[in-house]
Protein backbone atom coordinates (compact mmCIF):
# COMPACT_ATOMS: atom_id res chain seq x y z
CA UNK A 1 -177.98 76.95 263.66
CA UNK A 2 -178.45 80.30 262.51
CA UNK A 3 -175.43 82.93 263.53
CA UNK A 4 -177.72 85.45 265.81
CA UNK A 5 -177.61 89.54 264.34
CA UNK A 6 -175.92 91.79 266.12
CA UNK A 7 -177.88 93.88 268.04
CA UNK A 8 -177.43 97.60 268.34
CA UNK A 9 -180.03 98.48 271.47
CA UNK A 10 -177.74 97.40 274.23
CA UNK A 11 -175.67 98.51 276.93
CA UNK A 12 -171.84 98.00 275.71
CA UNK A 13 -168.60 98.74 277.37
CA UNK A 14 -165.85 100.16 276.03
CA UNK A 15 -164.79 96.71 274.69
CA UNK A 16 -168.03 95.83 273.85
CA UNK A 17 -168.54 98.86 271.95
CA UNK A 18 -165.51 97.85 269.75
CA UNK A 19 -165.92 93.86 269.27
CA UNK A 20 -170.12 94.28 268.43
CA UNK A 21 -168.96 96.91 265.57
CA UNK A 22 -166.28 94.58 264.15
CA UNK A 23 -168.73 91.96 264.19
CA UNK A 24 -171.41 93.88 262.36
CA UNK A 25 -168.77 94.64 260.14
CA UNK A 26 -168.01 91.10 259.25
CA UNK A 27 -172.14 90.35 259.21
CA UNK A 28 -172.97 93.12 256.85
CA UNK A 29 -170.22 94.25 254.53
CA UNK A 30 -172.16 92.90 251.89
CA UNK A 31 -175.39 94.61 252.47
CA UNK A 32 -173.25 98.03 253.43
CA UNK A 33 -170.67 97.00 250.47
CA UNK A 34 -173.56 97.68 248.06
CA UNK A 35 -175.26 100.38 249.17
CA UNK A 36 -171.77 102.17 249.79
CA UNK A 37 -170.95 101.04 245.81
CA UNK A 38 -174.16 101.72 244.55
CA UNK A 39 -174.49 105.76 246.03
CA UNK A 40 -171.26 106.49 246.38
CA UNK A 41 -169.22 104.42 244.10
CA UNK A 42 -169.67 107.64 241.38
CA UNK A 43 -168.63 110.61 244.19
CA UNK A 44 -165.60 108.36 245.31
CA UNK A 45 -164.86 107.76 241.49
CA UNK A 46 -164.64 111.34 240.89
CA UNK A 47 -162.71 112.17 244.29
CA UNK A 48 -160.21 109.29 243.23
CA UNK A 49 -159.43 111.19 239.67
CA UNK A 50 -159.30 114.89 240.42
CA UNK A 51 -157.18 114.31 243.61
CA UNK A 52 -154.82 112.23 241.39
CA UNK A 53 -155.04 115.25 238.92
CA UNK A 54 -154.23 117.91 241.52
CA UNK A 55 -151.55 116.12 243.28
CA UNK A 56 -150.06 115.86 239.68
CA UNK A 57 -150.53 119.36 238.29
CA UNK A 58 -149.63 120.53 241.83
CA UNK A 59 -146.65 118.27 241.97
CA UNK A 60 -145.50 119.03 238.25
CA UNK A 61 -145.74 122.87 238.42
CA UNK A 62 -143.75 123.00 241.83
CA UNK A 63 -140.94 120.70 240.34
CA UNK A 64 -140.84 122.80 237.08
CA UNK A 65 -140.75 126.16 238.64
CA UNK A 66 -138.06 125.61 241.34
CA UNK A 67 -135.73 128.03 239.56
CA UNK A 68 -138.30 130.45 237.96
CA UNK A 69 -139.52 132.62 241.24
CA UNK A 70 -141.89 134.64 239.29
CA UNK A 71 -143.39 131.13 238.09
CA UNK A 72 -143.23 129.32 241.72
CA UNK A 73 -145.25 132.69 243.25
CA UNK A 74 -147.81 131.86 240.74
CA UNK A 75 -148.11 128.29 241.77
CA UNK A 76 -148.29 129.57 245.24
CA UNK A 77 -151.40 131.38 244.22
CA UNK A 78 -153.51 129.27 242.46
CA UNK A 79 -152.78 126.66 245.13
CA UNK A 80 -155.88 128.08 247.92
CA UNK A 81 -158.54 128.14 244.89
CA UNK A 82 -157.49 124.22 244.12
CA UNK A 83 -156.86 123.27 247.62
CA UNK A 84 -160.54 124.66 248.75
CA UNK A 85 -162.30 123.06 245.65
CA UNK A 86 -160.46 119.67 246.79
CA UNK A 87 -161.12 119.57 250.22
CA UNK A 88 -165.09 120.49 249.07
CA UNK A 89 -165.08 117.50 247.27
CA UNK A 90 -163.46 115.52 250.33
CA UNK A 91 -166.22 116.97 252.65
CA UNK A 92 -168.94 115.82 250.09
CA UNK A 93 -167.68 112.34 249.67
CA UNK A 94 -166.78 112.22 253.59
CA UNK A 95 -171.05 112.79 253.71
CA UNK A 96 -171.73 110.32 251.26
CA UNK A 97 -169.74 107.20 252.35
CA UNK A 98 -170.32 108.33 256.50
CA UNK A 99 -173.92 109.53 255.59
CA UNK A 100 -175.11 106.36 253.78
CA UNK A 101 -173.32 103.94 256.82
CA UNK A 102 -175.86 106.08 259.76
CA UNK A 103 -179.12 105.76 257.06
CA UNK A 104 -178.06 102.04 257.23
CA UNK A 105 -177.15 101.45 260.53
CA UNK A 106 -180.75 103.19 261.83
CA UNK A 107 -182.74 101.04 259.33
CA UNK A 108 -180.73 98.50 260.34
CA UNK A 109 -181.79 98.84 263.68
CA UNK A 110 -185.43 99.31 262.73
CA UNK A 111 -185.91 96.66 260.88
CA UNK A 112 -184.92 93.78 263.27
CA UNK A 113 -184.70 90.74 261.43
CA UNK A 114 -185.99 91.73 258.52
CA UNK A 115 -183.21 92.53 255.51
CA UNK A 116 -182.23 96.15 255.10
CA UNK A 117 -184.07 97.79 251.35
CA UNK A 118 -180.84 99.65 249.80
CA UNK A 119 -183.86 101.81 248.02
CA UNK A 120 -184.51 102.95 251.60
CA UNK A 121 -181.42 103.70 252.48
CA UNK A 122 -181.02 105.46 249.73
CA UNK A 123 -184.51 107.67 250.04
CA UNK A 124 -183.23 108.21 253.81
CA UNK A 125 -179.83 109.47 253.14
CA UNK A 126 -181.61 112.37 250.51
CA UNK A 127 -184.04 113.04 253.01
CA UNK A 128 -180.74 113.84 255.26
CA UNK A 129 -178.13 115.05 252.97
CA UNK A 130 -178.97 118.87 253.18
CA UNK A 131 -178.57 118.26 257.11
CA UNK A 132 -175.54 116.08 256.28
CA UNK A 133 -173.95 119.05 255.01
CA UNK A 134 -175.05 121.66 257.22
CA UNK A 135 -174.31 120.13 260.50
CA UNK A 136 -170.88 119.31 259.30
CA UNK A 137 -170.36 123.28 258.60
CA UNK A 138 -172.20 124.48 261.96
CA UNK A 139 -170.36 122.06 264.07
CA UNK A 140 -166.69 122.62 262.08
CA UNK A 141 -167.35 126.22 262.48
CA UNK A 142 -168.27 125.92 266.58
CA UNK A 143 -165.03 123.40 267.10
CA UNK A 144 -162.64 126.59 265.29
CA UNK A 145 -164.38 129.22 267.37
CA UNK A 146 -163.75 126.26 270.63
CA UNK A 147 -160.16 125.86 269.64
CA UNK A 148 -159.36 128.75 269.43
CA UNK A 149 -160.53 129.79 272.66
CA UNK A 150 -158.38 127.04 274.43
CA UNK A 151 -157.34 123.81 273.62
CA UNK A 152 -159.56 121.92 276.56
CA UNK A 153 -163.03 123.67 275.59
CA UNK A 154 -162.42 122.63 272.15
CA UNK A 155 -161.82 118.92 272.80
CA UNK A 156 -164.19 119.11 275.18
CA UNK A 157 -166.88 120.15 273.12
CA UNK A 158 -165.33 118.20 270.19
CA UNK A 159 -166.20 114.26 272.05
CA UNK A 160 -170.39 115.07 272.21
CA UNK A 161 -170.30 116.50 268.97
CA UNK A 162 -168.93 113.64 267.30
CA UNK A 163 -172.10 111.56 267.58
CA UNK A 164 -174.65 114.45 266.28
CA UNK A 165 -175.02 112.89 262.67
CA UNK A 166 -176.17 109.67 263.74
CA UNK A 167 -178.60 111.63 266.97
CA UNK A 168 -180.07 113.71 263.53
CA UNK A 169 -180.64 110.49 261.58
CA UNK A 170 -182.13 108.48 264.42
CA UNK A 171 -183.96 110.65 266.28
CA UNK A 172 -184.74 113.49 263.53
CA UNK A 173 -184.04 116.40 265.63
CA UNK A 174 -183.36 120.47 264.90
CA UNK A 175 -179.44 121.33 265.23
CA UNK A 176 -180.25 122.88 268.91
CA UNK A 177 -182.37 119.62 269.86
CA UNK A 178 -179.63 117.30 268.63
CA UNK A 179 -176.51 119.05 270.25
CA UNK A 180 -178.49 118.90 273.67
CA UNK A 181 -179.07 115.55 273.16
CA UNK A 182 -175.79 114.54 272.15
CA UNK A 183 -173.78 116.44 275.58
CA UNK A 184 -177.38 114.77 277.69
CA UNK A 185 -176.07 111.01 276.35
CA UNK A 186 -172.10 111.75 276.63
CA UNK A 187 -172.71 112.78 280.12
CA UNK A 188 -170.69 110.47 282.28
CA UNK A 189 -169.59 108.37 279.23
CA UNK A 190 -167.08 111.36 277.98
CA UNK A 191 -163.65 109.30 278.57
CA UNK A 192 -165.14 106.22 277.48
CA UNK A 193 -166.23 107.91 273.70
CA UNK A 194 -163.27 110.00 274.21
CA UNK A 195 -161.17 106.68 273.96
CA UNK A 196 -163.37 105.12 270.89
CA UNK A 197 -163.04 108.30 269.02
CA UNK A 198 -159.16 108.27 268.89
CA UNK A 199 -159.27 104.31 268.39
CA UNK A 200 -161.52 104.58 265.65
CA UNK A 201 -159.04 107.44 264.18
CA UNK A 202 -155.94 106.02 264.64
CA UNK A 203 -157.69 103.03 263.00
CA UNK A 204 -158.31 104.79 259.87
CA UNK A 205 -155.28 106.23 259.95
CA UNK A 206 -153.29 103.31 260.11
CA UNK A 207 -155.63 102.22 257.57
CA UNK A 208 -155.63 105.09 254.78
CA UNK A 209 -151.93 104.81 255.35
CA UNK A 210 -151.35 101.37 254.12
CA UNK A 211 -153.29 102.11 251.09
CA UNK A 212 -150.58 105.11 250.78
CA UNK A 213 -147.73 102.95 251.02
CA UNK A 214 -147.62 101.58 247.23
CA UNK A 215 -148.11 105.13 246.03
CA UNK A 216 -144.99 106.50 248.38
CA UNK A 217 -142.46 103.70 247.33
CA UNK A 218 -143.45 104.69 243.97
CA UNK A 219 -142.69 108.20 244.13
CA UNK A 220 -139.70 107.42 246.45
CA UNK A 221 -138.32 104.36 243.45
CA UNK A 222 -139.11 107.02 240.60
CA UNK A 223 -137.13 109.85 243.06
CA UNK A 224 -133.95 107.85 243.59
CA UNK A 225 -133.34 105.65 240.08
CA UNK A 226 -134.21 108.56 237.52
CA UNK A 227 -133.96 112.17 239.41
CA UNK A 228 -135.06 113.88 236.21
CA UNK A 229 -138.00 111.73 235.14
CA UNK A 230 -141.36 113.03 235.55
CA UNK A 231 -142.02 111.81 239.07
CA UNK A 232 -145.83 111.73 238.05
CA UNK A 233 -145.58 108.61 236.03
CA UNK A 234 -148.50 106.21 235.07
CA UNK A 235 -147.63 103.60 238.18
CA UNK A 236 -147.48 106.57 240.70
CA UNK A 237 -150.77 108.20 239.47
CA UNK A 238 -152.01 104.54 239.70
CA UNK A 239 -151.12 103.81 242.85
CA UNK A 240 -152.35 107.45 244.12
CA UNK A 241 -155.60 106.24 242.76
CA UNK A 242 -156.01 103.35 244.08
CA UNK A 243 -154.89 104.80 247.59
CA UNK A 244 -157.70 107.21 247.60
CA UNK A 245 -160.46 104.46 246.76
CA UNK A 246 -158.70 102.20 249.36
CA UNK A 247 -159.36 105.19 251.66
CA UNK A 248 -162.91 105.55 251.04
CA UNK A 249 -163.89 101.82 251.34
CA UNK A 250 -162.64 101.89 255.29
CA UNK A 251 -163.85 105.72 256.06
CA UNK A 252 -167.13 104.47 256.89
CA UNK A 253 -165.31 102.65 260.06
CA UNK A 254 -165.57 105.57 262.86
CA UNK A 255 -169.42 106.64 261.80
CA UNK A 256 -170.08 102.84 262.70
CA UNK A 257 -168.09 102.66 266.08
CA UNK A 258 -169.64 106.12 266.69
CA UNK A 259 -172.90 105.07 265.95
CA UNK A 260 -172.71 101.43 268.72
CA UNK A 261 -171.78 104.12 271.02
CA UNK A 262 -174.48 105.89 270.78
CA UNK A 263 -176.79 103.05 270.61
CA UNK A 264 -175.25 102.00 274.07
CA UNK A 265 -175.43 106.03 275.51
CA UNK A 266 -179.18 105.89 274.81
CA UNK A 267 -179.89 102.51 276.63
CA UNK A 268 -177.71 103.84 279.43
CA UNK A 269 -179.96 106.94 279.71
CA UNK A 270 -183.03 106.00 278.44
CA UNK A 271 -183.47 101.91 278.46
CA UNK A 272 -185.59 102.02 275.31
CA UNK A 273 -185.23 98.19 274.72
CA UNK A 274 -186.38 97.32 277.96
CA UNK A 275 -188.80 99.74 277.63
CA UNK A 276 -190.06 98.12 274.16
CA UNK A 277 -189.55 94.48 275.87
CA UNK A 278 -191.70 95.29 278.61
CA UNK A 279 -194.44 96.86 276.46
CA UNK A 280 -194.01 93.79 273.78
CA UNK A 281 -195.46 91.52 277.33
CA UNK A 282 -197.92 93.96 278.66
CA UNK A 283 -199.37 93.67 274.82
CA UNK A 284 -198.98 89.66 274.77
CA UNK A 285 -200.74 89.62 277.80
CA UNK A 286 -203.57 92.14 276.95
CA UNK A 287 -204.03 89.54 274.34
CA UNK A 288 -203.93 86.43 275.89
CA UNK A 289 -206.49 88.25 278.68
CA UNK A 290 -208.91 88.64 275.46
């Protein structure tokens, strides 16, 4: 017997919400796996080498200018101009691997039992990438401006906002359409996303940080047998590589937990698959009538 899909158009708990990701996971790593390899593999590539390169220039020119203050102040500056082009090229990648996971998830959803095309994943995620990028900046800049306001409106405002990718990519939306929708399907259901949000976090954290750990022992080894060595040695810069593609294979994680809850949010409001079930038998029967 056939192991039955898991199906995103249902009402889940917060359990629920958890297990059915997990499981569709485990169903379709290798149909995610490629996509994920295939569009991002080159973006992650590149992430993986110039963060290695500017934790070791940044690394080597702090160590080397310890006792030259005139030296250290110019490491100081250069650092924002390196620090903003690396955490550009974290946001980008952060699109790419979540982007591609929402394109699959709503084709996956589509499609039923039919097999997902990567080419249309692909085509989708293009389609979406210029949103991709400017919903990340319009609802990063609206969190600051909530933050800084007061804690509680920020976090507040943060919870609904966390599902507005995956509300653009399934239901195709403006910004102002999709941010209504998104505080219209967390209504009532703020705790329960609330608590998937900072599972799915702490998740990735725990996750990134094991990939971390080889890369840290290395540093730490280097630090304590040969003070004077150059701590940025072929093993750590290794090990700092692999950590950051370790990170990228499980960032995807959240945007798929995310993306179950809102699955179950718009069944809970809107009971589109009874909706479609009930129109499937009024059709049936229209034909059966003939």
């Amino acid at each position: 017997m056939l192991n039955q899909k898991v199906e995103l158009q249902k009402k889940r708990e917060f359990g629920d919400v958890l297990n059915a990701s997990f499981a569709f996971i485990k169903q379709e790593y290798k149909g995610l796996g490629r996509v994920l390899l295939l569009y991002a593999g080159i973006p992650v590539l590149v992430q993986a080498i110039l963060s290695t390169v500017y934790v070791d220039t940044s690394l080597a020119d702090a160590l080397r200018n310890l006792t030259n203050p005139e030296a250290s102040q110019d490491v100081v500056r250069a650092m924002p101009g390196k620090a903003f082009l690396f955490n550009l090229i974290n946001v980008i990648v952060q699109v790419f691997l979540s982007g591609l996971a929402y394109c699959y998830i709503v084709l996956y959803a589509k499609k039923g039992d039919q097999q997902v095309d990567i080419k249309e994943v692909w085509h989708k995620f293009t389609s979406f990438f210029g949103a991709f990028l400017g919903y990340n900046i319009l609802t990063g800049l609206i969190l600051v401006v909530a933050f800084l306001a007061l804690i509680l409106p920020g976090l507040y405002i943060m919870v609904p906002l966390s599902i507005i990718l995956i509300v653009k990519v399934a239901e195709d939306q403006g910004y102002g359409a999709s941010f209504s929708r998104c505080f219209y399907l967390i209504k009532n259901h703020w705790w329960q996303t609330f608590g998937l949000l900072i599972i799915a976090s702490i998740i990735l954290l725990i996750l990134s940080s094991l990939f971390g750990v080889p890369a840290g022992i290395v540093a730490g080894t280097q630090g304590i047998l040969n003070p004077d060595a150059n701590l940025l040695s072929f093993p750590f810069m290794l090990t700092a590589f692999v950590s950051t593609i370790g990170t990228a294979i499980v960032t995807p994680i959240p945007a798929i937990i995310l993306s179950f809850q809102y699955y179950s949010l718009v069944e809970h409001k809107d009971n589109t698959a009874l909706l479609y079930k009930i129109d499937k038998i009024n059709e049936n029967g229209g034909m059966h009538n003939d």
